[in-house]
N, C-alpha and C. Protein backbone atom coordinates (compact mmCIF):
# COMPACT_ATOMS: atom_id res chain seq x y z
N UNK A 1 32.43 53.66 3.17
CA UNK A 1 31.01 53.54 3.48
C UNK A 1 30.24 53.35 2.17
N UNK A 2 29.20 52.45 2.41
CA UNK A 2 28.59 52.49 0.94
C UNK A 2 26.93 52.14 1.27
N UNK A 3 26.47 52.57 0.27
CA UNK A 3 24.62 52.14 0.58
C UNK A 3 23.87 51.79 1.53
N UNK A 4 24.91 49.94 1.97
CA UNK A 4 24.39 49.46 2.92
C UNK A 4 24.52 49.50 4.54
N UNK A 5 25.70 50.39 4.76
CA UNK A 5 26.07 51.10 5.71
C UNK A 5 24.90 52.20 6.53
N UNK A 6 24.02 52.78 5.94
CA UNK A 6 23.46 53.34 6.23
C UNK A 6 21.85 52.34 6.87
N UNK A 7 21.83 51.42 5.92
CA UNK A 7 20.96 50.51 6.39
C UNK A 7 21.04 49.65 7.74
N UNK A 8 22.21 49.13 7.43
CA UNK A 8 22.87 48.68 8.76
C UNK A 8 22.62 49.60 10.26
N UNK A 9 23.02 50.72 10.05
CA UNK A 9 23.15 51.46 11.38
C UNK A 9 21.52 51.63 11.74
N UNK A 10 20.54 51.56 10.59
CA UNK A 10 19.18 51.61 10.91
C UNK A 10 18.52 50.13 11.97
N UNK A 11 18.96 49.24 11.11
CA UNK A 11 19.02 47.95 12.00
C UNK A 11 19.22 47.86 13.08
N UNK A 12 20.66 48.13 13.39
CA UNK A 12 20.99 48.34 14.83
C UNK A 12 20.15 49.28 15.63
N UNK A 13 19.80 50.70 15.41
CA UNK A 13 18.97 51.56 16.17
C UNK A 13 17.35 51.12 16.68
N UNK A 14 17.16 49.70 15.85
CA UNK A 14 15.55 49.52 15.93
C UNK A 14 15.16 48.14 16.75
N UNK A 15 16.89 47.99 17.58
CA UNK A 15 17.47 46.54 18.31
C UNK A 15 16.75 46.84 19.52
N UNK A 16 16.01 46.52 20.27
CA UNK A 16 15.57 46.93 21.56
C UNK A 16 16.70 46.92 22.56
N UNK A 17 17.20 47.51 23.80
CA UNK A 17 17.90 48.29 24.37
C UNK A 17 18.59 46.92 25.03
N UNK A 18 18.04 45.52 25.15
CA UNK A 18 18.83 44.37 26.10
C UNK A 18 19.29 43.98 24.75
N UNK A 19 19.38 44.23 23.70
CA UNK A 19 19.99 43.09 22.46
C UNK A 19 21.51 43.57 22.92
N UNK A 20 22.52 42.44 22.53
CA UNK A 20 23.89 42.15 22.74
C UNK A 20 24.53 42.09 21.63
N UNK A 21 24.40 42.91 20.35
CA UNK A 21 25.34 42.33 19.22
C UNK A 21 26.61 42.11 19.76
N UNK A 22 27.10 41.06 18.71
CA UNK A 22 28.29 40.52 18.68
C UNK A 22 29.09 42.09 18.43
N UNK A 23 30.54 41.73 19.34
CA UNK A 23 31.71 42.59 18.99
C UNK A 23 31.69 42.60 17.58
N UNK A 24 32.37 43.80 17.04
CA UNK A 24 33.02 44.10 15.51
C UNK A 24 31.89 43.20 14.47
N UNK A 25 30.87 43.89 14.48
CA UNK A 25 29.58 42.96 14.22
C UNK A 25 28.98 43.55 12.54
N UNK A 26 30.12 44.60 12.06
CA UNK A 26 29.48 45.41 10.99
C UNK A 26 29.25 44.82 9.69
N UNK A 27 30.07 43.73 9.67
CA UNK A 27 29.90 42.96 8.47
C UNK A 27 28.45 42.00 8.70
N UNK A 28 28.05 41.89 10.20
CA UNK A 28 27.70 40.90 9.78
C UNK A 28 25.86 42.32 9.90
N UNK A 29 26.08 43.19 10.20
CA UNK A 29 24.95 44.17 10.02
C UNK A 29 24.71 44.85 8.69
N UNK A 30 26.06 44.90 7.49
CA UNK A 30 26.03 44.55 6.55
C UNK A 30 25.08 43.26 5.65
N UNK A 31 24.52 42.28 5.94
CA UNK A 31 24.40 41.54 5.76
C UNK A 31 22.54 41.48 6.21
N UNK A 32 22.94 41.77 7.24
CA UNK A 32 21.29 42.19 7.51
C UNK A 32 20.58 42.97 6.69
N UNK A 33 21.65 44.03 6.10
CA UNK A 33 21.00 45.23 5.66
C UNK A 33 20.69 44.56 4.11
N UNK A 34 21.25 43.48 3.69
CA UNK A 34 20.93 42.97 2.63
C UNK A 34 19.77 42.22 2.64
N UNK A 35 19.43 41.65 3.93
CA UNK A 35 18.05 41.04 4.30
C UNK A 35 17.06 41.84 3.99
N UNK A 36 17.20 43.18 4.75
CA UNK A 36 16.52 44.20 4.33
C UNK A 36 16.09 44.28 2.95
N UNK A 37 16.60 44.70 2.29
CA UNK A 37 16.42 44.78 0.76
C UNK A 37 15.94 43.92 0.28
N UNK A 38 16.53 42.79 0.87
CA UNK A 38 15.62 41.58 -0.10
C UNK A 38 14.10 40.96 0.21
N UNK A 39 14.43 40.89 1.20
CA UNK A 39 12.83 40.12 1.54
C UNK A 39 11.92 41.63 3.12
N UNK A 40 12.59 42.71 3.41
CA UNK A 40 11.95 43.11 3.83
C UNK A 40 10.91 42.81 5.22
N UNK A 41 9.93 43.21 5.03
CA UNK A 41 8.93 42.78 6.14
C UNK A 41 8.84 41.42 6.40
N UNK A 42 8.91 40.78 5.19
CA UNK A 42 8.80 38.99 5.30
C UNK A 42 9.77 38.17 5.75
N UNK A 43 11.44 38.97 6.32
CA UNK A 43 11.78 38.33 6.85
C UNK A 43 12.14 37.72 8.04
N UNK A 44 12.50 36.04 8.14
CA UNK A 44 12.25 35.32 9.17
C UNK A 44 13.66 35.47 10.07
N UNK A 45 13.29 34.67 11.17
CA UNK A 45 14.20 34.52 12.18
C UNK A 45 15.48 33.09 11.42
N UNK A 46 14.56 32.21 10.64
CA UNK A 46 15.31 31.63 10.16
C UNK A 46 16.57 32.47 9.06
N UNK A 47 15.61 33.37 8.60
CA UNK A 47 16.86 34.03 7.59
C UNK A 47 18.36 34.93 8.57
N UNK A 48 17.37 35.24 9.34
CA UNK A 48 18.67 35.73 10.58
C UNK A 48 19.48 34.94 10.93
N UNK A 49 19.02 33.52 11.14
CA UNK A 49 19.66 32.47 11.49
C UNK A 49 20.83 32.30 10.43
N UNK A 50 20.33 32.38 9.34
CA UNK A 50 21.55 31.66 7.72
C UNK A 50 22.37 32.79 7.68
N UNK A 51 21.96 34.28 8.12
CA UNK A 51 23.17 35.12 7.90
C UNK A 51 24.20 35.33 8.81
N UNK A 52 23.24 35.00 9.74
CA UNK A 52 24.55 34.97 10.94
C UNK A 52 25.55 33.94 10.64
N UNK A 53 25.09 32.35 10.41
CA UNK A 53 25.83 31.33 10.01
C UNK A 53 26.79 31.90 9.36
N UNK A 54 26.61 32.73 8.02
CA UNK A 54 27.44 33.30 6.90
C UNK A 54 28.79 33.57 7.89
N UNK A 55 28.09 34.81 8.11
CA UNK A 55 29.32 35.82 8.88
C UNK A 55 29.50 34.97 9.65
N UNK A 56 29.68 34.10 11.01
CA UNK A 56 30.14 33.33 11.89
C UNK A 56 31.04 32.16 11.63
N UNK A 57 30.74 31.57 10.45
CA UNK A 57 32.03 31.06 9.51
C UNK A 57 33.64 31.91 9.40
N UNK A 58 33.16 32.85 8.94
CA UNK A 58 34.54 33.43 8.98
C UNK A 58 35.03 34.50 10.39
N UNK A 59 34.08 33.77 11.41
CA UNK A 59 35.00 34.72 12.89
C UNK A 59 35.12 33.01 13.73
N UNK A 60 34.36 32.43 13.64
CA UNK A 60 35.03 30.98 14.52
C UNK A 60 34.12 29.97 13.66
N UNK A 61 34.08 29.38 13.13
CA UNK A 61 33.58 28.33 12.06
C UNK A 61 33.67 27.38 13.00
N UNK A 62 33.85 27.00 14.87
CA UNK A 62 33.49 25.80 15.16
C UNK A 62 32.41 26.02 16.42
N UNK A 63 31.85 27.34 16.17
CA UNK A 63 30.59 27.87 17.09
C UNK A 63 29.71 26.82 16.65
N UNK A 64 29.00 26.38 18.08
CA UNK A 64 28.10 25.40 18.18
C UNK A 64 27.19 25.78 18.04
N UNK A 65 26.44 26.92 17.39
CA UNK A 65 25.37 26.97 16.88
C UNK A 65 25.62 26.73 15.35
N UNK A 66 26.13 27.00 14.49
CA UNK A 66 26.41 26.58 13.49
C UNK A 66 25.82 25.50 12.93
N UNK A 67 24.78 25.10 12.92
CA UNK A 67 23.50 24.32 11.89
C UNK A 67 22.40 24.89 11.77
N UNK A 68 21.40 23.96 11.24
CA UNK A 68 20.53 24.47 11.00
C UNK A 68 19.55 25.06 11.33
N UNK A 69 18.62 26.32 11.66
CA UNK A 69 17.87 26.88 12.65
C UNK A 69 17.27 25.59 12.89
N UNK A 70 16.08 24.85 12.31
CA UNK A 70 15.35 23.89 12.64
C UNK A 70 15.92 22.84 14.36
N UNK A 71 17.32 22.53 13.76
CA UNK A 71 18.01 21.91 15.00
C UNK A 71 18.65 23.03 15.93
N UNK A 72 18.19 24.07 16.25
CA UNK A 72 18.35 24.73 17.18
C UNK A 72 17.69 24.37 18.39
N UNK A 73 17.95 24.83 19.96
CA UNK A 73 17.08 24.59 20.95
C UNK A 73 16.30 25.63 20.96
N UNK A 74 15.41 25.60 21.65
CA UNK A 74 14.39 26.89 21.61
C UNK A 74 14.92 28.21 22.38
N UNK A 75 15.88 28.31 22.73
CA UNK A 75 16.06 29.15 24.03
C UNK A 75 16.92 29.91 22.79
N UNK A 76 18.36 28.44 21.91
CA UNK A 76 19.12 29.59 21.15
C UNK A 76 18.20 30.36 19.57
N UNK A 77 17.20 29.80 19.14
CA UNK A 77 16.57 30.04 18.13
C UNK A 77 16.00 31.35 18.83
N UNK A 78 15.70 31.71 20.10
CA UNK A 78 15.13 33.01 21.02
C UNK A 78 15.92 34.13 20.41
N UNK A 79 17.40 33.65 20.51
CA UNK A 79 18.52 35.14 19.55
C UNK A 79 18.13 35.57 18.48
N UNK A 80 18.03 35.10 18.00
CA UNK A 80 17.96 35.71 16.35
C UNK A 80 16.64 36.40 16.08
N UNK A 81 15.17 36.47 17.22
CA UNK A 81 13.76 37.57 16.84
C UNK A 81 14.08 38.48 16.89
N UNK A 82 14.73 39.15 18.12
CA UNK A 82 14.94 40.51 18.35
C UNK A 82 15.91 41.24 16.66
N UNK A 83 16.63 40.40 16.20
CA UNK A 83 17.09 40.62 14.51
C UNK A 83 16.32 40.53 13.78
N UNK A 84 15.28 39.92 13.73
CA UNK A 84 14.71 40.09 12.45
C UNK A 84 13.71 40.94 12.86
N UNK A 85 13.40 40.98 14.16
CA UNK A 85 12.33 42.20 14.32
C UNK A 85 12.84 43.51 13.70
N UNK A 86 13.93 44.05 14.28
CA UNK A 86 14.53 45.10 13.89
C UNK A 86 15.03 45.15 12.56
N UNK A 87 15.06 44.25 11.72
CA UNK A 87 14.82 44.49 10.16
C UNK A 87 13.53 44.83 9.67
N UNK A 88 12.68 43.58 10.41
CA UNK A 88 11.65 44.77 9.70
C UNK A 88 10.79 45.51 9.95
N UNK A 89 11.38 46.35 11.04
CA UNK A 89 11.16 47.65 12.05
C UNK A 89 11.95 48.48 10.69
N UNK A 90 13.27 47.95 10.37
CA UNK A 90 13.83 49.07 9.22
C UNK A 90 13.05 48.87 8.15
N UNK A 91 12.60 47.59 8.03
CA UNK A 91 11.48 47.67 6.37
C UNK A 91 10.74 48.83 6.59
N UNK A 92 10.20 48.65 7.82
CA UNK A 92 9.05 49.49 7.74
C UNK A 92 9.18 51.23 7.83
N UNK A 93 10.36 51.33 8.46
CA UNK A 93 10.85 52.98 8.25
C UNK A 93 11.08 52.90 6.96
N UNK A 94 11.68 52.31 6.73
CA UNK A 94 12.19 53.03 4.94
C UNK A 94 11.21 52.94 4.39
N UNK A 95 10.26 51.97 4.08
CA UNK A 95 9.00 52.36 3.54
C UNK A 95 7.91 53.96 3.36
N UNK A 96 7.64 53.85 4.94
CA UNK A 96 7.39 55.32 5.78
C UNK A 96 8.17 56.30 4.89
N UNK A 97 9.29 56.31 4.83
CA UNK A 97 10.38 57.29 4.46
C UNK A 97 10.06 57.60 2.37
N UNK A 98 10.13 56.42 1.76
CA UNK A 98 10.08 56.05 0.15
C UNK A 98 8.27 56.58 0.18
N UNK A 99 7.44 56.57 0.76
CA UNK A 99 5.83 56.69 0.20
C UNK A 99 5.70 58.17 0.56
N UNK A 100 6.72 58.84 1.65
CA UNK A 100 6.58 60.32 1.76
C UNK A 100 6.86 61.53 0.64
């Protein structure tokens, strides 16, 4: 377990109750949790979009979502708010948490 482990599980807890993560999904909540850190409140659905890409490369690299958010349909670009909401639902706890 390390740093971002703890971030991660924050992510997930701030998923509203119909979100579906992917099976064996920790690497790629890992990864979120790096979203977190980096851009925080400001980040987009598109950035959800590029990390998932990341991690989804190395579990089936011929998933048809696999381009660019822009050429997404609107329905699959719909997946990825409820993620970035809940990042920065965690921006905003840890914030809450760091100004206390």
């Amino acid at each position: 377990m390390t740093y971002l482990d703890p971030l991660a599980a924050l992510i997930r807890s701030c998923l509203p109750p119909d979100a579906k993560p992917p099976a064996d999904s920790d690497d790629l909540f890992r990864i979120y949790a790096v979203l977190l850190k980096a851009k925080g409140e400001q980040v987009t659905d598109e950035d959800v979009h590029d990390a998932w890409s990341a991690w989804m490369q190395s579990v089936d690299s011929t998933h048809e979502a696999l381009i660019p958010f822009g050429d997404l349909d609107p329905e699959t670009r719909a997946f990825d708010a409820p993620y970035a909401e809940a990042i920065r639902a965690a921006a905003r706890h840890t914030r809450r948490i760091s100004d206390q």
